[in-house]
N, C-alpha and C. Protein backbone atom coordinates (compact mmCIF):
# COMPACT_ATOMS: atom_id res chain seq x y z
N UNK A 1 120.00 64.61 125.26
CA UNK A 1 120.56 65.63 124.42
C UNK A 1 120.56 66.95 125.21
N UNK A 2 121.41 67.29 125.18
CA UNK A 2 121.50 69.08 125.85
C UNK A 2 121.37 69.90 124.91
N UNK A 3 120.63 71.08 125.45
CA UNK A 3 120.61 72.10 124.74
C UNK A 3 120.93 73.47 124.76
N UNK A 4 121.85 73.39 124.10
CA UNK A 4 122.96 74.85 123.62
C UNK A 4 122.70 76.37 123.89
N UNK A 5 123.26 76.61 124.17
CA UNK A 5 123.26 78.46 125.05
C UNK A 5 123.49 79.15 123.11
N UNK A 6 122.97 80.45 123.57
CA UNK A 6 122.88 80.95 122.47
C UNK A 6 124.45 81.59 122.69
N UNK A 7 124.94 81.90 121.60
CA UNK A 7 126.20 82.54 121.24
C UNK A 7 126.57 84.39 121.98
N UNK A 8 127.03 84.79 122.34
CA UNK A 8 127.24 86.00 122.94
C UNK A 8 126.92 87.00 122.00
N UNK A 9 127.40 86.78 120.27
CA UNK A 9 126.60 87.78 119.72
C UNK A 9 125.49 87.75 119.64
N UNK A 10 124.70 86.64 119.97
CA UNK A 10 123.14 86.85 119.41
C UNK A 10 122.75 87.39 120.77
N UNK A 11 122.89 87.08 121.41
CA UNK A 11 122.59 88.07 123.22
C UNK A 11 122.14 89.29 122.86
N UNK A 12 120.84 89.69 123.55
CA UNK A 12 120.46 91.05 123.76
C UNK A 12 121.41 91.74 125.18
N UNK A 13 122.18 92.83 124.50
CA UNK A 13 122.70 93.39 125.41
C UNK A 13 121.74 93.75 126.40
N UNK A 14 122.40 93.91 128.06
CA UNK A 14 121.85 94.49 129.13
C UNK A 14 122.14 95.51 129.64
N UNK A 15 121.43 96.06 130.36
CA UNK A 15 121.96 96.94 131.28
C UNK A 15 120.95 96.89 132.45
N UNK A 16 122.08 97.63 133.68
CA UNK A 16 121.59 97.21 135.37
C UNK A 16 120.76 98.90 135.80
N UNK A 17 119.54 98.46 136.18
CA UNK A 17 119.00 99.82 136.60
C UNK A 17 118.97 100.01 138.28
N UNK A 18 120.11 101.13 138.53
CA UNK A 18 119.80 100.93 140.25
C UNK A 18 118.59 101.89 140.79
N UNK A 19 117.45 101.28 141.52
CA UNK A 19 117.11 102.06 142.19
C UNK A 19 116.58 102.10 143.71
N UNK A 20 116.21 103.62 144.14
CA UNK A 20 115.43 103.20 145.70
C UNK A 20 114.55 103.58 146.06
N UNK A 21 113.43 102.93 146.88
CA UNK A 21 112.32 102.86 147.13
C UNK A 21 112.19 104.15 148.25
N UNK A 22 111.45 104.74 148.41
CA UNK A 22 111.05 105.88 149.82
C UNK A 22 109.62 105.80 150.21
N UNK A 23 109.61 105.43 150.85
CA UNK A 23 107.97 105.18 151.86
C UNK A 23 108.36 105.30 153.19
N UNK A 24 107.19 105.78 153.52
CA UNK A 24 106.60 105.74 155.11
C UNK A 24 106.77 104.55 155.84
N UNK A 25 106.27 103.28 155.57
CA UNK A 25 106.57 101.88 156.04
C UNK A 25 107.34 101.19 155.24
N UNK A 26 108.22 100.05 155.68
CA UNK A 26 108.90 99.09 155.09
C UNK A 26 108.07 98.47 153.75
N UNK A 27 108.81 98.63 153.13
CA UNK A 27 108.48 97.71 151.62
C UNK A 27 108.84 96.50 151.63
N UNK A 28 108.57 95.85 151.08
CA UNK A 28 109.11 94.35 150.91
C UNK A 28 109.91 94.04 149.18
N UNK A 29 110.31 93.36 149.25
CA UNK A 29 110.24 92.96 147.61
C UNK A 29 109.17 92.33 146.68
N UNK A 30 108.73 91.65 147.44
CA UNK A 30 107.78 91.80 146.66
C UNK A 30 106.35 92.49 146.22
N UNK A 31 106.58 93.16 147.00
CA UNK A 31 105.33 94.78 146.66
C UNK A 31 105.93 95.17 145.56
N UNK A 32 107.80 95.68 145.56
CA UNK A 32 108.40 96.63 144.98
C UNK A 32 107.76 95.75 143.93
N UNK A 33 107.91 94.45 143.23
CA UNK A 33 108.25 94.23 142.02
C UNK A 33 106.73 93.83 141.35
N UNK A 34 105.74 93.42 142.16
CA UNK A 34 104.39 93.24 142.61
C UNK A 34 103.85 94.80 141.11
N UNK A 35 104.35 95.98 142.71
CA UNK A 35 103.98 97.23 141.96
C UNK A 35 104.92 98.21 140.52
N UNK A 36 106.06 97.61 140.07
CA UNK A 36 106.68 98.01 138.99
C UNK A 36 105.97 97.30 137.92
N UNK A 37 105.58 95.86 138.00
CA UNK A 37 105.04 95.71 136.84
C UNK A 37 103.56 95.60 136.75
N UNK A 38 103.05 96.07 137.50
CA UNK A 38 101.68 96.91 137.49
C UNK A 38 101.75 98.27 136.50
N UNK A 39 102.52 98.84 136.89
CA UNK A 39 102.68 99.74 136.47
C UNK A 39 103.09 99.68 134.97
N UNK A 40 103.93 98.98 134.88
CA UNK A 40 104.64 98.30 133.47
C UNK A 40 103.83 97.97 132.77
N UNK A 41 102.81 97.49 132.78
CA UNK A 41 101.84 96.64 132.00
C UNK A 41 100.45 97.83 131.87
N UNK A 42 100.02 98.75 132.97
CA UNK A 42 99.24 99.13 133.04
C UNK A 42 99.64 100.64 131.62
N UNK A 43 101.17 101.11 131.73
CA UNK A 43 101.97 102.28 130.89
C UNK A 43 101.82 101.98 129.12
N UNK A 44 102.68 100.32 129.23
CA UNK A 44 103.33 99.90 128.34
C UNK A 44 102.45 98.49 127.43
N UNK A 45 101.48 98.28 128.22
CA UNK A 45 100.67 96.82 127.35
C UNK A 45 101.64 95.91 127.64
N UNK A 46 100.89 94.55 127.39
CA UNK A 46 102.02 93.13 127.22
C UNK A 46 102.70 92.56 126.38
N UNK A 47 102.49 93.78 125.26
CA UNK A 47 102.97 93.27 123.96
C UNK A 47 104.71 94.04 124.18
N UNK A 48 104.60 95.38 124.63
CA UNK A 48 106.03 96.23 124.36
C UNK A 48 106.28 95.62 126.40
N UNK A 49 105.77 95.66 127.18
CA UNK A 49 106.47 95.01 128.31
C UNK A 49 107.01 94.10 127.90
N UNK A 50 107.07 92.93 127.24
CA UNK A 50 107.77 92.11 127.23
C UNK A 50 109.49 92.12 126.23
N UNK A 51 108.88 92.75 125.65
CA UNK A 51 110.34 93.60 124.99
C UNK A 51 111.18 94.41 125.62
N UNK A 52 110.62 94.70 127.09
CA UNK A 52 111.77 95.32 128.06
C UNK A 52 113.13 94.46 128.55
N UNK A 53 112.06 93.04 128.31
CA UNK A 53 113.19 91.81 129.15
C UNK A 53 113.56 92.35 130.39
N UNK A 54 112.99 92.78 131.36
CA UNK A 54 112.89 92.98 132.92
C UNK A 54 113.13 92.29 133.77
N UNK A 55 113.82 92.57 134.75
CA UNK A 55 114.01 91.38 135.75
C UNK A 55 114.41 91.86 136.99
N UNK A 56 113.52 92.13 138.27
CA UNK A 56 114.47 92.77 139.48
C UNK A 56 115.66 91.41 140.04
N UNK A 57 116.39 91.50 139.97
CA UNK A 57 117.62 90.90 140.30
C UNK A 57 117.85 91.00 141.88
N UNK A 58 118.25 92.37 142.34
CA UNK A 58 117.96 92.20 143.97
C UNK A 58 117.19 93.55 144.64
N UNK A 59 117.32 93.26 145.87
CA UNK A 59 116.49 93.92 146.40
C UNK A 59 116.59 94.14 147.81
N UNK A 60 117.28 94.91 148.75
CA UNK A 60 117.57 94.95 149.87
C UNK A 60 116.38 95.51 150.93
N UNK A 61 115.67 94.89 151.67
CA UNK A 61 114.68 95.14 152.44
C UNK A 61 115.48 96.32 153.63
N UNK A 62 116.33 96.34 153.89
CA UNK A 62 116.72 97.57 155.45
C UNK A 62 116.98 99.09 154.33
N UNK A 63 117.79 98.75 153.19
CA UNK A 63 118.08 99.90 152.90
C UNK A 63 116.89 100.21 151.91
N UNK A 64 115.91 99.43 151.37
CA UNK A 64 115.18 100.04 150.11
C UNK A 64 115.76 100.12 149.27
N UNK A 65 116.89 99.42 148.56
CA UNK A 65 117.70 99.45 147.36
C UNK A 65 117.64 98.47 146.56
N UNK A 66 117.74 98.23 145.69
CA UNK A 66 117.85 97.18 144.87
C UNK A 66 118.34 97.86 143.01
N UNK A 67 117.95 96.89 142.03
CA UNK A 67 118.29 96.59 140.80
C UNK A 67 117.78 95.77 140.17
N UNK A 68 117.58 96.09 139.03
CA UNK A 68 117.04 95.38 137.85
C UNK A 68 117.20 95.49 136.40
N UNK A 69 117.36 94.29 135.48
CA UNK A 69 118.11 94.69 134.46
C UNK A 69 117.02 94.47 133.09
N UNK A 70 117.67 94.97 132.31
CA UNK A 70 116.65 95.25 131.20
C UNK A 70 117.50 95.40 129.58
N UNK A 71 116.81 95.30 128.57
CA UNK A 71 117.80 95.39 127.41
C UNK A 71 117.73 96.50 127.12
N UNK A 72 118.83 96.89 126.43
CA UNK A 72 119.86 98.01 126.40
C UNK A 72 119.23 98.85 125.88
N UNK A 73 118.18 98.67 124.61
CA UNK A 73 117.38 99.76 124.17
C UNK A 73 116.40 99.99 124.58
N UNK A 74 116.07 99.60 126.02
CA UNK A 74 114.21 99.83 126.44
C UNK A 74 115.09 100.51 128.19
N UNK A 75 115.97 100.98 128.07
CA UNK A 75 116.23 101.67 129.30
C UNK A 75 115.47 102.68 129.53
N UNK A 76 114.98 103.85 128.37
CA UNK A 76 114.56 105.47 129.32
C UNK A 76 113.16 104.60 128.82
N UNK A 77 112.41 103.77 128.89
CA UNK A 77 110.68 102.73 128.86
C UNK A 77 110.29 102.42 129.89
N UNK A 78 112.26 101.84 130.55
CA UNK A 78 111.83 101.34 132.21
C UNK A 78 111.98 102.55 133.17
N UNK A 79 113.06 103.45 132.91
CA UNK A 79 113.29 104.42 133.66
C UNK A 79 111.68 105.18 133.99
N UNK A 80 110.70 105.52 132.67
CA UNK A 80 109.26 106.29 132.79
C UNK A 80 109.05 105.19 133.19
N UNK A 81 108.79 103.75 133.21
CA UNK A 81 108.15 102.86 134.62
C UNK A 81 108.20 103.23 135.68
N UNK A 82 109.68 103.48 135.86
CA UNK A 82 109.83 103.17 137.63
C UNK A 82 109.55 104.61 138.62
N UNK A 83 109.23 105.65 137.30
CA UNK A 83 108.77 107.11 137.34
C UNK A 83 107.21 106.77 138.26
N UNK A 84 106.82 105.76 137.72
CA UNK A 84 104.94 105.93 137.67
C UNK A 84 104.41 105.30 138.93
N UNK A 85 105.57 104.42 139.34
CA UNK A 85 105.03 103.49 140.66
C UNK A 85 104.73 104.47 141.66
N UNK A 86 103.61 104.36 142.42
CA UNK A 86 103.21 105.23 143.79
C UNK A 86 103.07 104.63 144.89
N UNK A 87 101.92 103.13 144.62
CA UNK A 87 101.36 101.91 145.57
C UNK A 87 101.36 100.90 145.01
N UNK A 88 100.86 99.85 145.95
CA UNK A 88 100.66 99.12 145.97
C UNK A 88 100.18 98.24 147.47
N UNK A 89 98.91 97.73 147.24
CA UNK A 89 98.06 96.86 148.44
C UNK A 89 98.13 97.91 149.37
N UNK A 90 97.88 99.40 149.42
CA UNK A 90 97.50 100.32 150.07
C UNK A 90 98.92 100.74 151.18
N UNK A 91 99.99 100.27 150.28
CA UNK A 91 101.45 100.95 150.78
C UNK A 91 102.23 102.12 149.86
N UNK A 92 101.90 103.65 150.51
CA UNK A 92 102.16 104.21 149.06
C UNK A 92 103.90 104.71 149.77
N UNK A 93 104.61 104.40 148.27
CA UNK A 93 106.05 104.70 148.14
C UNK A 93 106.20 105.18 146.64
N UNK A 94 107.53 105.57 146.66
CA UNK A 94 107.85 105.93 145.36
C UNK A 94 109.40 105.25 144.97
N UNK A 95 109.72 105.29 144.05
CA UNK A 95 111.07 104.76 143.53
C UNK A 95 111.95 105.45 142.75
N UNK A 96 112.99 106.17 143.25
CA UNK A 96 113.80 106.75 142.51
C UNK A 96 114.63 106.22 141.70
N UNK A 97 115.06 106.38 140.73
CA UNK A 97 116.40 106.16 139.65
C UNK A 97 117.71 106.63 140.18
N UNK A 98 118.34 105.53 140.58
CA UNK A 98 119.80 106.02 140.73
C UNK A 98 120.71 106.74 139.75
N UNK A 99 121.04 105.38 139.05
CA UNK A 99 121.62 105.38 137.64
C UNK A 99 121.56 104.07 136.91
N UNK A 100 122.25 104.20 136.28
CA UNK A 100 122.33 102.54 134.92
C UNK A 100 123.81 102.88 134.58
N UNK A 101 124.00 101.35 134.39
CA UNK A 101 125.19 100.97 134.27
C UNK A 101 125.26 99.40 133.22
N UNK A 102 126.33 99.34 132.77
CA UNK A 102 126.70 97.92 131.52
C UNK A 102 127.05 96.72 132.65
N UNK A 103 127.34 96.98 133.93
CA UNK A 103 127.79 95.73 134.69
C UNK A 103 127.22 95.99 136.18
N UNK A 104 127.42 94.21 136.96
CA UNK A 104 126.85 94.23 138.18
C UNK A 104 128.05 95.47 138.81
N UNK A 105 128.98 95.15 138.60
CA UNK A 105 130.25 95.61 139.81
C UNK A 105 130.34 96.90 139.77
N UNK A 106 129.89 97.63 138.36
CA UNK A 106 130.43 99.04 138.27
C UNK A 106 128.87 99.61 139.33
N UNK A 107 127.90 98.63 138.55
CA UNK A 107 126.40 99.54 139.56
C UNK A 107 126.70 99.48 140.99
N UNK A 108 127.01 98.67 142.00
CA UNK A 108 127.60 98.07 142.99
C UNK A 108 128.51 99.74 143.76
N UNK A 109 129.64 99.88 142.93
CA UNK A 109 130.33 100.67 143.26
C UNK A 109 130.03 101.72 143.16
N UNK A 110 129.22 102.40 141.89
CA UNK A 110 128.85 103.56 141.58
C UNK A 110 127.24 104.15 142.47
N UNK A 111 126.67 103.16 142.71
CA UNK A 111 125.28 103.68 142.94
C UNK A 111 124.87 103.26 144.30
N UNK A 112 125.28 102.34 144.33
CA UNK A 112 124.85 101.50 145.87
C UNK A 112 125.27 101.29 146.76
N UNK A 113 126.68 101.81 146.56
CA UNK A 113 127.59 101.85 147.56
C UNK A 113 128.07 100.55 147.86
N UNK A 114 128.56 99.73 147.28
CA UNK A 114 128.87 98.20 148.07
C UNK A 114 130.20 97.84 147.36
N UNK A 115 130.86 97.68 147.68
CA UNK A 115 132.68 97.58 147.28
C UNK A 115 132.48 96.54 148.32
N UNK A 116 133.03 95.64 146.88
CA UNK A 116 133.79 94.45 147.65
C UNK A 116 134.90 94.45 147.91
N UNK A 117 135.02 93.93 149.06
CA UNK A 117 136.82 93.85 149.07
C UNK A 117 137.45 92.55 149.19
């Protein structure tokens, strides 16, 4: 028996949060995401973190850029997250907020610079 995708209205809308990392040494991805939900959990408890529906999606190691998406009403929850990150395993960086956006392609074009052609 298979089992059925939920319907598009019942979907919690998303949205894409771009941001970038600035440190002294290379970050990895998994520090970045290691130390966001450190932070996430340490701000927000595990009861309202999980109502963010969070997810870093990508993450570019040369440029320090990446994205992550979240539901539509816990955007300025994650935005004061990604405010709070400093370290992690004794690598201190910080993470700026680009912007947010309703789709991959518009964040892509608008924030990160990456046009496909």
């Amino acid at each position: 028996m298979r089992i059925k995708a939920l319907p598009s209205s019942l979907r919690t809308k998303k949205r894409y949060v771009a941001f970038k990392v600035y440190s002294q040494e290379p970050v990895t991805r998994d520090d970045v995401v290691r130390a966001i939900w450190k932070e996430t959990l340490g701000f927000l408890g595990e009861n309202k973190a999980s109502e963010l529906e969070m997810w870093v999606l990508d993450y570019d190691n040369g440029s320090q850029q990446g994205f992550l998406t979240c539901a539509h009403t816990s955007v300025e929850a994650v935005k004061a997250c990604l405010t709070l990150v400093n370290s992690v395993q004794d690598k201190k960086f910080m993470v700026h907020v680009l912007g947010v956006s309703g789709t991959v392609k518009a964040l892509n074009r608008k924030f990160l610079n990456k046009v496909k052609k």
